[in-house]
C-alpha atoms as a PDB file:
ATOM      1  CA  UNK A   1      -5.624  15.968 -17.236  1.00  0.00           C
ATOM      2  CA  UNK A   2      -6.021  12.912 -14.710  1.00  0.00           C
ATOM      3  CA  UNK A   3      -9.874  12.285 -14.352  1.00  0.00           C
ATOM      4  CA  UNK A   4     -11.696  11.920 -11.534  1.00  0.00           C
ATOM      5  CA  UNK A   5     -12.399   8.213 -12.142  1.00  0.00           C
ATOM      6  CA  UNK A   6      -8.720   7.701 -12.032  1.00  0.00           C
ATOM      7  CA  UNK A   7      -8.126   9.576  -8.871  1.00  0.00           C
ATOM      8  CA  UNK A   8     -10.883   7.517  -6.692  1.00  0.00           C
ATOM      9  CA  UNK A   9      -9.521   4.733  -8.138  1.00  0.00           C
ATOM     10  CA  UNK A  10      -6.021   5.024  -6.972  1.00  0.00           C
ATOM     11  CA  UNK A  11      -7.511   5.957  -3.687  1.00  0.00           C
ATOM     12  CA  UNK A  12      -9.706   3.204  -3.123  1.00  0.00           C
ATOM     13  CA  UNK A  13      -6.476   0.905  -4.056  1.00  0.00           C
ATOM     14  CA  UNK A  14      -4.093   3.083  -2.045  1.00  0.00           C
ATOM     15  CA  UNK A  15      -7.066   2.653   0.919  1.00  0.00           C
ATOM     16  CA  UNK A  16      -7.051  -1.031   0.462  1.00  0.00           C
ATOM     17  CA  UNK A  17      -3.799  -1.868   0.424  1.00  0.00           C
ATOM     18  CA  UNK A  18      -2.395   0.343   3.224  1.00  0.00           C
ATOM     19  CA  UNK A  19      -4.752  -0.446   5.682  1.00  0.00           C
ATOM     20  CA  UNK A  20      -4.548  -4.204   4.886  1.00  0.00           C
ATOM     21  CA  UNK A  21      -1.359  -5.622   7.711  1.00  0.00           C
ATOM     22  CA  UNK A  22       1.667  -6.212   5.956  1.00  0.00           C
ATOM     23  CA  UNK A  23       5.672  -5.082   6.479  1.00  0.00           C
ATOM     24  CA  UNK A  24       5.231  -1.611   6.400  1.00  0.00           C
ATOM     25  CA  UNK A  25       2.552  -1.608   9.073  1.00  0.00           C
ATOM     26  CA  UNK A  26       3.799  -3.961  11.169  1.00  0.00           C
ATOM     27  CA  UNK A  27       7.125  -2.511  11.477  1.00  0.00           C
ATOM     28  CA  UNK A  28       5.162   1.046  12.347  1.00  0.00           C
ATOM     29  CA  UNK A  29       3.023  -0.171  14.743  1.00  0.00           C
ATOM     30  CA  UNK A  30       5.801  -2.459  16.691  1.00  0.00           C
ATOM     31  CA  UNK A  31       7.873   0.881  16.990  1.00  0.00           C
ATOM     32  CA  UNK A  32       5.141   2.968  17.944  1.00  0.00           C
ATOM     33  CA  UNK A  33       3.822   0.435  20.705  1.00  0.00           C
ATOM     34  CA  UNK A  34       7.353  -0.433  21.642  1.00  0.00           C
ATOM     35  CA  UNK A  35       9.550   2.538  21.561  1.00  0.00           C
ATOM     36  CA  UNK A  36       6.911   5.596  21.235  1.00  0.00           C
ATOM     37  CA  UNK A  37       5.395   7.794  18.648  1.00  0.00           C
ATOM     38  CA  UNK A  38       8.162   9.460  17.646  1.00  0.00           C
ATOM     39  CA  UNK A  39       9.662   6.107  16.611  1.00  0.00           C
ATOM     40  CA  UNK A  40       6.951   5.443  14.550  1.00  0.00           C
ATOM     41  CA  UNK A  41       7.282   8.745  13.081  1.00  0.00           C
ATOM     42  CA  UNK A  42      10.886   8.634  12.131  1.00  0.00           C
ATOM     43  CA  UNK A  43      10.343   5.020  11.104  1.00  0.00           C
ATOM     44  CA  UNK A  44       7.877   6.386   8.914  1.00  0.00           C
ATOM     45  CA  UNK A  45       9.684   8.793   6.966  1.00  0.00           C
ATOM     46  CA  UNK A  46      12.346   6.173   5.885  1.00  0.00           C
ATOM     47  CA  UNK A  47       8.616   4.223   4.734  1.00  0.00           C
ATOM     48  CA  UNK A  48       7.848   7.580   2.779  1.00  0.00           C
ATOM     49  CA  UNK A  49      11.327   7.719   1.176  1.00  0.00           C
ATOM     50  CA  UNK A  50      10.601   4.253  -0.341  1.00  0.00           C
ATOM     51  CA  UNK A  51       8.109   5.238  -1.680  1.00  0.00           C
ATOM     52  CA  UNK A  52       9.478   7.832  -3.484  1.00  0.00           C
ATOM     53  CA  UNK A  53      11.839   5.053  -5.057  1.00  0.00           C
ATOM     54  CA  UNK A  54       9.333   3.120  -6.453  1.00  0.00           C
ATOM     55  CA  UNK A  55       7.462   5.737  -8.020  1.00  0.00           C
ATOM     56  CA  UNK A  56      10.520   6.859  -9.714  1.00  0.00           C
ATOM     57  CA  UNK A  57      12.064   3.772 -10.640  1.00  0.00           C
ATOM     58  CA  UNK A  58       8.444   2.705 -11.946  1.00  0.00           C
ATOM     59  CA  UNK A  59       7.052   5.427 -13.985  1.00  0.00           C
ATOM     60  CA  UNK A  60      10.603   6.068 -15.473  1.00  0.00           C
ATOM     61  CA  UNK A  61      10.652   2.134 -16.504  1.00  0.00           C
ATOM     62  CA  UNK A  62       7.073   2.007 -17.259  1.00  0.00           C
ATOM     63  CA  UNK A  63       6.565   4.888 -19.401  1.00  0.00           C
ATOM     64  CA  UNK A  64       8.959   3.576 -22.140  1.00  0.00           C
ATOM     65  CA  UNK A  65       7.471  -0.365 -21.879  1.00  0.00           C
ATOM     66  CA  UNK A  66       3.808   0.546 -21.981  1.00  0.00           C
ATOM     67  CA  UNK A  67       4.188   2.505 -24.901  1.00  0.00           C
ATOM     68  CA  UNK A  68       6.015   0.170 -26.805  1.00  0.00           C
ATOM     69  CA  UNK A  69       4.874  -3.377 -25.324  1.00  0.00           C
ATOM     70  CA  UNK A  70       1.356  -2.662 -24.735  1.00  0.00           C
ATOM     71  CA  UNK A  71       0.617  -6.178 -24.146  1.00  0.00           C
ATOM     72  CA  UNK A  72       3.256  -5.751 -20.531  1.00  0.00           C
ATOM     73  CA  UNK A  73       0.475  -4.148 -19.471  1.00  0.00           C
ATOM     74  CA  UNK A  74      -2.439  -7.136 -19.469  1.00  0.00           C
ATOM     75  CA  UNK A  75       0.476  -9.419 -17.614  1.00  0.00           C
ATOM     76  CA  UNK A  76       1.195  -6.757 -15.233  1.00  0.00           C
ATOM     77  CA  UNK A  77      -2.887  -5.856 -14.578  1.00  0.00           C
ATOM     78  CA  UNK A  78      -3.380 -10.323 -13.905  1.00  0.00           C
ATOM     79  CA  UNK A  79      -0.364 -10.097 -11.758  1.00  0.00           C
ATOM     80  CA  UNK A  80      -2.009  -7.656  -9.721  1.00  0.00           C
ATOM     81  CA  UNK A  81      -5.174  -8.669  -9.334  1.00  0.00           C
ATOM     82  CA  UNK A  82      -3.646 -11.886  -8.494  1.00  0.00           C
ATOM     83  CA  UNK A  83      -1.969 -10.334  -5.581  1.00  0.00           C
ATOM     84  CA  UNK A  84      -4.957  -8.368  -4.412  1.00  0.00           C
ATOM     85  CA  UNK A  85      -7.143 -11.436  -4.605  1.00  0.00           C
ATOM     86  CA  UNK A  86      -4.243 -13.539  -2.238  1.00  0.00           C
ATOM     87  CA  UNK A  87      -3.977 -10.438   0.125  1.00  0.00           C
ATOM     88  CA  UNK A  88      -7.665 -10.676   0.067  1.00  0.00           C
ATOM     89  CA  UNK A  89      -8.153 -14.574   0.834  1.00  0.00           C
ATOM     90  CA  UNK A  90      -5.032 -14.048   3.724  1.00  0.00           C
ATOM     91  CA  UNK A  91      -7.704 -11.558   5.334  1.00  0.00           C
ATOM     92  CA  UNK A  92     -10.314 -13.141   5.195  1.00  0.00           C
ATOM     93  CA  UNK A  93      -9.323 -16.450   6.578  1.00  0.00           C
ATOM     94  CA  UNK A  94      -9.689 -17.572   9.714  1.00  0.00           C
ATOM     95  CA  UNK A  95      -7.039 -17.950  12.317  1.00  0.00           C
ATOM     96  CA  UNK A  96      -5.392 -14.120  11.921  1.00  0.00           C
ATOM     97  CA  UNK A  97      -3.895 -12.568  14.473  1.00  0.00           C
ATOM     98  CA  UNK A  98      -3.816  -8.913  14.849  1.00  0.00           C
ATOM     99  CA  UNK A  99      -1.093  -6.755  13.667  1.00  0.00           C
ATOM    100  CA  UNK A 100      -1.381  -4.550  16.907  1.00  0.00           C
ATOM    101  CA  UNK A 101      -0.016  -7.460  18.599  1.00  0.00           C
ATOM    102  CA  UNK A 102       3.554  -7.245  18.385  1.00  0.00           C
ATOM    103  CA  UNK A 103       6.152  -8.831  20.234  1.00  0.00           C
ATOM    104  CA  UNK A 104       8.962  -6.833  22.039  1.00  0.00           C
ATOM    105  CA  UNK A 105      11.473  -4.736  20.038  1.00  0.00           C
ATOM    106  CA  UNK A 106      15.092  -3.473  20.979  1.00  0.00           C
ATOM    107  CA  UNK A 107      15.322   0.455  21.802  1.00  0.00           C
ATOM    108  CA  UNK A 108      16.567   1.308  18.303  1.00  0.00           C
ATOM    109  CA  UNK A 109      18.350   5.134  17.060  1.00  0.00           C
ATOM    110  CA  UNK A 110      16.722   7.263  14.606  1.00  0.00           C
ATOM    111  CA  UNK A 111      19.185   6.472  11.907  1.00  0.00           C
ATOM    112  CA  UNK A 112      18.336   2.863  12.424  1.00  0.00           C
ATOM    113  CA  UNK A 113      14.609   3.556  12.697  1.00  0.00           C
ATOM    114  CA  UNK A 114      14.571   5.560   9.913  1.00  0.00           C
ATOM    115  CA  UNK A 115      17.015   3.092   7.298  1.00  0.00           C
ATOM    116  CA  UNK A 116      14.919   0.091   8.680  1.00  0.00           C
ATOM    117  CA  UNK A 117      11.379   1.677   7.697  1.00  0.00           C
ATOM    118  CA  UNK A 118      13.318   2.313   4.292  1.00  0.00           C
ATOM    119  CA  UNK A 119      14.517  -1.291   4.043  1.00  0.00           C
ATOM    120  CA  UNK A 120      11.237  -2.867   4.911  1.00  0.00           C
ATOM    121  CA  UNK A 121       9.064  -0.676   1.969  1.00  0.00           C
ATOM    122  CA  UNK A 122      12.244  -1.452  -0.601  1.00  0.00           C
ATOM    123  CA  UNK A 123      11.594  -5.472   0.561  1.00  0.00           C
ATOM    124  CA  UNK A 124       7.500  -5.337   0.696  1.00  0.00           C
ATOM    125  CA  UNK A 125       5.877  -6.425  -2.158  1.00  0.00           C
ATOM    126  CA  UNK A 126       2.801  -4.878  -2.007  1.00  0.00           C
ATOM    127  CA  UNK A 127       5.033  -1.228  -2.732  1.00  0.00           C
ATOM    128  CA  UNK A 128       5.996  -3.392  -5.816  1.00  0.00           C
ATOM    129  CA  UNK A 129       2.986  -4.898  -7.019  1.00  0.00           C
ATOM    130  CA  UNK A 130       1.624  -1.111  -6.446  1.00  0.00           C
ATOM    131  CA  UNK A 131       3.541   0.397  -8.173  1.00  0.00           C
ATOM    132  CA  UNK A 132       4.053  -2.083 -11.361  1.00  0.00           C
ATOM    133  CA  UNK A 133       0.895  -3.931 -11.711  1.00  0.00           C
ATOM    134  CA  UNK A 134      -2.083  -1.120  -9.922  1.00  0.00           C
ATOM    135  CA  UNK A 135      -1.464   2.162 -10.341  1.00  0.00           C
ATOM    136  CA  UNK A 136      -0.563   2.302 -14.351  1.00  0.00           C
ATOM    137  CA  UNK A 137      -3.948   0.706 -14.997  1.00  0.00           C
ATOM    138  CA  UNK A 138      -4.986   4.041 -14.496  1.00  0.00           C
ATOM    139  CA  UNK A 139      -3.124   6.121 -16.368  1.00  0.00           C
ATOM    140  CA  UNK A 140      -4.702   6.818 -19.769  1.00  0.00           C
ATOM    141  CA  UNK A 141      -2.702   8.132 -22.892  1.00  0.00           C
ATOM    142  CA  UNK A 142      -5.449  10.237 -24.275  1.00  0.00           C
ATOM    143  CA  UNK A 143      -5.894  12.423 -20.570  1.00  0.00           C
ATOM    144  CA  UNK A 144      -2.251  13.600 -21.102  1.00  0.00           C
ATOM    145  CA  UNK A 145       1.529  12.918 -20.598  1.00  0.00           C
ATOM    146  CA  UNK A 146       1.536   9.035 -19.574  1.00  0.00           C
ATOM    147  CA  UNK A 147       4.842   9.879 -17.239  1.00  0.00           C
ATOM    148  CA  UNK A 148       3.344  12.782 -15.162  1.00  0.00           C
ATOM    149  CA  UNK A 149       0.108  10.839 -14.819  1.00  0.00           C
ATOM    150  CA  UNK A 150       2.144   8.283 -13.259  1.00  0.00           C
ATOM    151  CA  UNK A 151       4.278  10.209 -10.890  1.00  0.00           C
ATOM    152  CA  UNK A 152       0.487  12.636 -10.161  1.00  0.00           C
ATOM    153  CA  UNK A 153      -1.383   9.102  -9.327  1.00  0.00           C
ATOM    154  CA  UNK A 154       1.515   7.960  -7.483  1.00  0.00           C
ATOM    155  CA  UNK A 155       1.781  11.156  -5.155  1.00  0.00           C
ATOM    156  CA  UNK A 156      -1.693  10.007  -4.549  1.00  0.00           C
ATOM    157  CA  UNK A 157      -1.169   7.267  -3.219  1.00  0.00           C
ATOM    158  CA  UNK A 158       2.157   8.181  -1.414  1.00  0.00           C
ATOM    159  CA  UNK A 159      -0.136  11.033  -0.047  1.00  0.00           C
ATOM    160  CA  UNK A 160      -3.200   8.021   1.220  1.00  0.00           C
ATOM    161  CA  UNK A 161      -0.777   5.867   2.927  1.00  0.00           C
ATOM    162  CA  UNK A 162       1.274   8.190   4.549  1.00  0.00           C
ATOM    163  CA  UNK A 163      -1.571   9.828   5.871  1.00  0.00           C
ATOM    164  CA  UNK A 164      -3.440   7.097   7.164  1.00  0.00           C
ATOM    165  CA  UNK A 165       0.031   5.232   8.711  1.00  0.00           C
ATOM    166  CA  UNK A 166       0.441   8.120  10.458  1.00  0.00           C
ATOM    167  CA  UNK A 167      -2.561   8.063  12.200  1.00  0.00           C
ATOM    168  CA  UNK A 168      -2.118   4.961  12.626  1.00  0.00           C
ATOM    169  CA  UNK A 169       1.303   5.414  14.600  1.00  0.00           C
ATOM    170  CA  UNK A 170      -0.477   8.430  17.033  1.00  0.00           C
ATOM    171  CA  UNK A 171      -3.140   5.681  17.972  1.00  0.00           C
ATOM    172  CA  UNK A 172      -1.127   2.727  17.942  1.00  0.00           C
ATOM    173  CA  UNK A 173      -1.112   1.940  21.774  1.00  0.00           C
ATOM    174  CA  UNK A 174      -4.791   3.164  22.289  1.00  0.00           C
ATOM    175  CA  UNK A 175      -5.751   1.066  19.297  1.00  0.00           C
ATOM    176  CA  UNK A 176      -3.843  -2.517  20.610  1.00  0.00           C
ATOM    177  CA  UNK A 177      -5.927  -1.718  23.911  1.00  0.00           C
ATOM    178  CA  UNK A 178      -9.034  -1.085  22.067  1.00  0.00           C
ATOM    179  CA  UNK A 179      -8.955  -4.949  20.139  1.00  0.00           C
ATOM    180  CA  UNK A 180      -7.758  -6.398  22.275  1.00  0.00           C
ATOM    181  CA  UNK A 181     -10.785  -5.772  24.477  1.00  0.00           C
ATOM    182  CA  UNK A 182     -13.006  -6.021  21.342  1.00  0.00           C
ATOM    183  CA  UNK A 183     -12.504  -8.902  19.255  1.00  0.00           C
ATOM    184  CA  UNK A 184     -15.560  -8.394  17.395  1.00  0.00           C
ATOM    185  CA  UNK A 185     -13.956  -5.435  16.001  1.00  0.00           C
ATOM    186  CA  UNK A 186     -10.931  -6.791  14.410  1.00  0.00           C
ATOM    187  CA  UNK A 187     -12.866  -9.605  12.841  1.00  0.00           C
ATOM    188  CA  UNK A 188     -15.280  -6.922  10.980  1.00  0.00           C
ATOM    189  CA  UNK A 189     -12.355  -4.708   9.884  1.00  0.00           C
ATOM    190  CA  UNK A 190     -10.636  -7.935   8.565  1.00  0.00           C
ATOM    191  CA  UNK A 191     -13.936  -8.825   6.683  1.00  0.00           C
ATOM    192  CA  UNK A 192     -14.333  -5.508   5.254  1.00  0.00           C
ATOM    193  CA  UNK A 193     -10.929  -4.989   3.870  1.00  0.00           C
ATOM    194  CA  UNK A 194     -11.310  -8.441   2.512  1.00  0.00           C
ATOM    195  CA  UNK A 195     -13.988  -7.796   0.871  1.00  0.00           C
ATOM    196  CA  UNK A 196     -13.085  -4.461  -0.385  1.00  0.00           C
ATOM    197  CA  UNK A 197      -9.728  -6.322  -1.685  1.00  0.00           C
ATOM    198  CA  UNK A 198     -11.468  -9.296  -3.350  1.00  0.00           C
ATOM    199  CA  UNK A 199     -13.496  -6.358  -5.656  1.00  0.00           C
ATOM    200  CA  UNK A 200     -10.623  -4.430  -6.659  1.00  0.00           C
ATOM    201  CA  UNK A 201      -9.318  -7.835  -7.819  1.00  0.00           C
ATOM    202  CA  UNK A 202     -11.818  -8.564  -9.820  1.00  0.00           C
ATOM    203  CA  UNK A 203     -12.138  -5.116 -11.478  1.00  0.00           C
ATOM    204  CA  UNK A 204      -8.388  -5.215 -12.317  1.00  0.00           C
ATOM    205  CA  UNK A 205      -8.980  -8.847 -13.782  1.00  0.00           C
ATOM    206  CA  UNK A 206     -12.056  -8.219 -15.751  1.00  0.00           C
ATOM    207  CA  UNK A 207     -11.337  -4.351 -17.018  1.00  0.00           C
ATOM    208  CA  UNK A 208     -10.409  -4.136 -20.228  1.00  0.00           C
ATOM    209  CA  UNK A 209      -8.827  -0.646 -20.792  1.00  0.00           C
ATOM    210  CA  UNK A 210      -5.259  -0.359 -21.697  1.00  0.00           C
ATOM    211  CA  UNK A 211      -3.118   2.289 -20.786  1.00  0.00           C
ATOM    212  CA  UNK A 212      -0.912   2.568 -23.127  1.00  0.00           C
END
């Protein structure tokens, strides 16, 4: 059985990461300022479906290397934090410009909008470095079957970002007016994500569990 500890884990990662910009959200919120909710919506679903890739591809990969190269798992965990601590230095920094400040898009179909929100998770490596390096720290041999941890956690975090990218997409235009107006307010949420980021990192460099 997955325990808590590993469930508000994965949350607080899946939290960090999704609502730090990068290709997934940019792509969302362009379509939803540009062409209209329902555009981000469809966009979103192809976003979903890559996710469901990655989790597969992962845990099916994963599951057989952790349990017989154990040490995968320390290069994978520095790789990680290493990403988490960049993503958390690119927020941080000065000079950022808001991701609900896109430029114009072309009117687009759903096919495209859907196999273009696909394309962008399958090329965004954050879904990568989620899915190899972040979630399996959390999966722990002695709470039960390593592979349906994986694929539980990652439903978890499929579950965090789609929910909060979807809200994102409903308030997408009300939200570009809203920082725009408030600087202020951009520069906090940067800061906090940063700083939420920079912690995770060092947790995942300095923990010392191993999964398998």
């Amino acid at each position: 059985m997955i325990t808590l500890a590993s469930l508000l884990g994965v949350t607080a990662v899946a939290l960090g990461m999704v609502l730090t910009p990068g290709p997934n959200m940019m792509y969302l919120v362009s379509r939803s300022i540009t062409q209209g909710r329902r555009a981000g919506v469809v966009s979103l679903g192809g976003v979903a479906i890559g996710f469901l890739v990655y989790l597969t591809a992962a845990n099916l990969g994963l599951s057989v290397i952790f349990v017989h190269v154990p040490e995968a798992y320390q290069a994978l965990k520095l790789a990680g934090a290493a990403y988490l601590g960049w993503l958390a230095f690119k927020t941080l920094r000065p000079g950022g410009t808001s991701v609900f400040a896109p430029g114009d898009l072309p009117v687009d179909s759903s096919r495209r909008l859907f196999a273009m929100g696909l394309l962008t998770n399958l090329l965004n490596p954050k879904a990568a470095i989620m899915y190899l390096s972040l979630i399996p720290q959390f999966v722990r041999p002695d709470d039960g079957h390593v592979l349906a941890q994986g694929f539980l956690l990652g439903g978890v975090q499929i579950l965090v970002s789609l929910t909060v990218n979807l809200l994102i997409v409903s308030a997408a235009g009300t939200i570009a007016v809203f920082l725009a107006r408030r600087p202020g307010w951009l520069r906090m949420q940067r800061l906090v994500m940063g700083t939420v980021l920079g912690a995770l990192a060092v947790r995942l460099a300095t923990e010392r569990s191993r999964p398998a």
